[in-house]
Protein backbone atom coordinates (compact mmCIF):
# COMPACT_ATOMS: atom_id res chain seq x y z
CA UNK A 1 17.26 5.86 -9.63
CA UNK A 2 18.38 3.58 -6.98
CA UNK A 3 20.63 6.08 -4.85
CA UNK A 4 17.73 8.13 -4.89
CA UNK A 5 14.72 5.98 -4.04
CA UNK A 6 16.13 3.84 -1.51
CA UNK A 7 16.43 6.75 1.20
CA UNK A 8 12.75 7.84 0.16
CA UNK A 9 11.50 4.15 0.35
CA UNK A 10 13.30 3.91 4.22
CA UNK A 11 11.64 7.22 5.17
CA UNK A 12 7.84 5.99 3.67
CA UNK A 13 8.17 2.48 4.95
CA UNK A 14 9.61 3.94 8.90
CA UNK A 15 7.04 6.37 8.89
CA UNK A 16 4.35 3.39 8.07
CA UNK A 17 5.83 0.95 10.82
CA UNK A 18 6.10 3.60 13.81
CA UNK A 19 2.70 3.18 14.11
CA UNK A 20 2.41 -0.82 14.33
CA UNK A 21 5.00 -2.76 15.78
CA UNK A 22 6.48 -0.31 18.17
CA UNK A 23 3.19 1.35 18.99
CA UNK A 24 2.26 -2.47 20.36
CA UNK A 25 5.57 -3.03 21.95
CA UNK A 26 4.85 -0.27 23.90
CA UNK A 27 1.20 -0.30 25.16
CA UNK A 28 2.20 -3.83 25.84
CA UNK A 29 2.26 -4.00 29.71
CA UNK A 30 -1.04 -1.61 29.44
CA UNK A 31 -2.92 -4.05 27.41
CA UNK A 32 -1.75 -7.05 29.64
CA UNK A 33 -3.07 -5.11 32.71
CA UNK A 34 -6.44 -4.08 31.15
CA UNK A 35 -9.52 -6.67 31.31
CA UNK A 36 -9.25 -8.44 27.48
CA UNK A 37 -12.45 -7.31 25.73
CA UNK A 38 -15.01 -10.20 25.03
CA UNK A 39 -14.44 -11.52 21.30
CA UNK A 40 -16.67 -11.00 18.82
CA UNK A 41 -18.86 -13.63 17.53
CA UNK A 42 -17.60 -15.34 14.75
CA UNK A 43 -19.49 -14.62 11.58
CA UNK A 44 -22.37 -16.87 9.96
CA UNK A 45 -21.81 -19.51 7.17
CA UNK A 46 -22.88 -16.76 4.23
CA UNK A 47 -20.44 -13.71 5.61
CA UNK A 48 -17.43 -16.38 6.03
CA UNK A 49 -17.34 -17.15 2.64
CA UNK A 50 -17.59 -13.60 1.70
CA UNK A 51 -14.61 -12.76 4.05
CA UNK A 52 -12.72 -15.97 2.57
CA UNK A 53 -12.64 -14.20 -0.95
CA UNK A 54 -12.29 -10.94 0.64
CA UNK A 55 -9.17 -11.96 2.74
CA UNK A 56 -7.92 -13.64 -0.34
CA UNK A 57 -7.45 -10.22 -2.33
CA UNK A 58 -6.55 -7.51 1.07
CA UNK A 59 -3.92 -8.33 3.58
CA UNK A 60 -4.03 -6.47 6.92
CA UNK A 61 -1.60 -9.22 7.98
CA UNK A 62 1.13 -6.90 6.11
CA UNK A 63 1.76 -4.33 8.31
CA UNK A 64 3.14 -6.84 10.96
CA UNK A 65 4.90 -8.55 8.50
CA UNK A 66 6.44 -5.08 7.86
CA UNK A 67 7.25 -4.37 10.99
CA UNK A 68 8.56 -7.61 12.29
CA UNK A 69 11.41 -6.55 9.02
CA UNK A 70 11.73 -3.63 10.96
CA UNK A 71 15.06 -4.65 12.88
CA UNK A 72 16.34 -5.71 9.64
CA UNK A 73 15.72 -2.16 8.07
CA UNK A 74 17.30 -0.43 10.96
CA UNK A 75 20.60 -2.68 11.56
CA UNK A 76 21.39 -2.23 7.51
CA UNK A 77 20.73 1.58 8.11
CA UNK A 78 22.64 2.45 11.73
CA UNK A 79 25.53 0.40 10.61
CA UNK A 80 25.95 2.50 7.18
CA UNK A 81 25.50 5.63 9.49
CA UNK A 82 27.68 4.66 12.00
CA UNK A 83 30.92 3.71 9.57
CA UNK A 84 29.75 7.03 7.70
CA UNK A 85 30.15 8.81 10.94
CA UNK A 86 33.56 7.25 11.67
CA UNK A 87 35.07 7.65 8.26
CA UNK A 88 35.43 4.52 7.67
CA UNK A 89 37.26 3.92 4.12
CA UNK A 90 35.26 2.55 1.26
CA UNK A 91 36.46 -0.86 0.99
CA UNK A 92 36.22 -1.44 4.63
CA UNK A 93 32.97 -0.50 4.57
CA UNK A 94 31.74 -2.09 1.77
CA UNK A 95 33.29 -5.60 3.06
CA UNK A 96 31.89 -4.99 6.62
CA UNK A 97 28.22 -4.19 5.33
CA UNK A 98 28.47 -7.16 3.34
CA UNK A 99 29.54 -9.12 6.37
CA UNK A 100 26.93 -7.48 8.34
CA UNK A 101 24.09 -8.10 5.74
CA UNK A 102 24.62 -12.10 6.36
CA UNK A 103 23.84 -11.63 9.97
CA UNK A 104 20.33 -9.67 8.83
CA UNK A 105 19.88 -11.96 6.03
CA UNK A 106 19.98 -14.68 9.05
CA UNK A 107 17.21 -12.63 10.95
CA UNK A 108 14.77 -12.40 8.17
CA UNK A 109 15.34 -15.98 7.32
CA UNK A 110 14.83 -17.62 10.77
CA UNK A 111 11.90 -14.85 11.58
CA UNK A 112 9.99 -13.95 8.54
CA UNK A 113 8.63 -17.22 8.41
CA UNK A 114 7.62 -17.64 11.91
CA UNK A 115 5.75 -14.47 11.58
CA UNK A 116 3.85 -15.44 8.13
CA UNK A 117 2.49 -18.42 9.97
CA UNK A 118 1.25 -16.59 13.17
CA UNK A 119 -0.34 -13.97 10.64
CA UNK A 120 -1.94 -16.40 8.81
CA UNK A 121 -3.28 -17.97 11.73
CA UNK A 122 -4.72 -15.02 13.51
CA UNK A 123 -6.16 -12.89 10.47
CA UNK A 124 -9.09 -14.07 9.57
CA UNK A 125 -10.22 -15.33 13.22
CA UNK A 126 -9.59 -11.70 14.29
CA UNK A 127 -10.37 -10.02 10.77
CA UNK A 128 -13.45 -12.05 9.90
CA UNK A 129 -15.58 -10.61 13.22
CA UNK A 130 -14.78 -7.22 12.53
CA UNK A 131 -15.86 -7.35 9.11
CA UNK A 132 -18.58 -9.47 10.23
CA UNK A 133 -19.81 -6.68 13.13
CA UNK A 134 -19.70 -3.46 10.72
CA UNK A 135 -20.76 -5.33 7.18
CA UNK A 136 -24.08 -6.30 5.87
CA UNK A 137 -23.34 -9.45 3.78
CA UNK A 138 -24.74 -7.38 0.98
CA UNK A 139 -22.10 -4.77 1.36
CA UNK A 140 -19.50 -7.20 2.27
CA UNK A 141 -20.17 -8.67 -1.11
CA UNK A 142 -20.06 -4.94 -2.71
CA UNK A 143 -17.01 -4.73 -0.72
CA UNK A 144 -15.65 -8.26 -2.79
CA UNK A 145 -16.90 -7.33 -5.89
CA UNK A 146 -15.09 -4.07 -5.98
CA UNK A 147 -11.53 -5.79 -4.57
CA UNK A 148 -11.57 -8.31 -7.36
CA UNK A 149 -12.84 -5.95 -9.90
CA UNK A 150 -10.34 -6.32 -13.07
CA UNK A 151 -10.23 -2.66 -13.35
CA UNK A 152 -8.56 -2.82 -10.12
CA UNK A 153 -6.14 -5.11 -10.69
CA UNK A 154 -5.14 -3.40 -14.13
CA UNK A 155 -4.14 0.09 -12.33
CA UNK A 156 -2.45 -1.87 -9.46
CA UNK A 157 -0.60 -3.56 -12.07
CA UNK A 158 0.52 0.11 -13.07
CA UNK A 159 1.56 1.28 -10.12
CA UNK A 160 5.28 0.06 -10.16
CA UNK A 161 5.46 1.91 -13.91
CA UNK A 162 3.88 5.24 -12.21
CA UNK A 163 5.85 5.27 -9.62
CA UNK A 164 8.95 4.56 -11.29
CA UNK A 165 8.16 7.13 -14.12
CA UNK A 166 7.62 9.98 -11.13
CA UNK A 167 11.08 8.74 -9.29
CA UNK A 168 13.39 9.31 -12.34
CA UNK A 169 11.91 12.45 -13.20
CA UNK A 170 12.60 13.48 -9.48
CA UNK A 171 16.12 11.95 -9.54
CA UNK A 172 17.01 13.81 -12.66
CA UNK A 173 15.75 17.60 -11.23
CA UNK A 174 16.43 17.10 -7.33
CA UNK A 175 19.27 14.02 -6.76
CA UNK A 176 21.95 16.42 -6.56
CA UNK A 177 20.85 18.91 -4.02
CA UNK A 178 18.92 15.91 -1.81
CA UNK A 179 23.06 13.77 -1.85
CA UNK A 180 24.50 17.50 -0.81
CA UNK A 181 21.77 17.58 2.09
CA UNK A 182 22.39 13.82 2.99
CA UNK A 183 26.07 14.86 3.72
CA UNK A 184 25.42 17.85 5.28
CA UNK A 185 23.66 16.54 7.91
CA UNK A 186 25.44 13.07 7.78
CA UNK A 187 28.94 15.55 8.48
CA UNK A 188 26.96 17.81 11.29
CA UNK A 189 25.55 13.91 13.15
CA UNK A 190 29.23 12.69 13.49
CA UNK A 191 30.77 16.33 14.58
CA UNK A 192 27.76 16.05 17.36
CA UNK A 193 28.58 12.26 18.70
CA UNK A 194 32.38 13.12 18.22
CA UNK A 195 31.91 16.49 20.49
CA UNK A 196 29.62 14.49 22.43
CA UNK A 197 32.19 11.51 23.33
CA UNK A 198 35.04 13.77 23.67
CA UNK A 199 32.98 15.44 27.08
CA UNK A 200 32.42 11.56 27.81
CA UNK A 201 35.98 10.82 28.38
């Protein structure tokens, strides 16, 4: 399943970060310019520990986390292309993505946890008054009740077994035709750039 689900996980998890990291990066100057709305008022004693639990079990911190992986994702990726491109033999390409994976594998390490401890930090002074403004504490404790409900936890526990079920059965029927398509358009990408550099020089 693995040659199969890895370009489908990419796709899903690209798709999910275009709208987080980058869509910040970019307002960026925007936001700076704009006047910084007034906070919200942090919630009472009996909402914060309602949040506490609640923050305990969902983690909007994980979409930055995500996306701060992002340049990881993307240097793995581009490189592959780019020695795909240039025909660049197997075992050359195998050692150099190996080499190249210690440099990423030096990225995550020296910025993943820098980024856990700013999330940390920041979610539940700028999670807690949101929850706060649009929550009764009666339906923030619905809201509890229902994310620790063992029911829950029991089908998220199934999820990895669903979706693995649904990607081997999609490997079997469609792996051949989506590796054909992969190289098609992997073949018609480096005839482009090669066209494209010959008019350079």
């Amino acid at each position: 399943m693995n040659a199969l689900a890895r370009p489908f996980k990419h796709v899903a998890l690209a798709a999910a970060l275009a709208v987080t990291w980058p869509a910040h990066a970019q307002t960026a100057p925007a936001a700076a310019a704009a006047t910084p709305a007034a906070p919200l008022p942090a919630p009472d004693a009996d909402k914060q520990k309602v949040i506490d639990r609640i923050l305990a079990v969902f983690h909007p911190e994980n979409g930055v986390l995500q996306a701060v992986q992002r340049p990881a994702l993307d240097a793995m990726q581009q490189s592959n292309i780019a020695m795909q491109t240039a025909h660049v033999a197997p075992e050359r390409k195998q050692k150099a993505l190996k080499d190249i994976s210690t440099d990423v594998q030096k990225y995550v390490d020296s910025t993943m946890p820098v980024a856990v401890a700013s999330a940390k930090k920041h979610t539940n002074e700028t999670v807690g008054p949101i929850l706060a403004k649009n929550f009764t504490l009666e339906e923030l404790k619905q809201l509890d009740a229902m994310l620790e409900a063992p029911l829950k936890a029991k089908f998220e526990k199934l999820v990895p077994d669903m979706e693995t079920a649904v990607g081997q059965k999609v490997q079997a029927e469609i792996a051949p035709q989506v590796n054909q398509n992969v190289k098609t358009m992997t073949e018609a990408v480096g005839t482009k750039l090669r066209i494209a550099a010959t008019v350079q020089q």
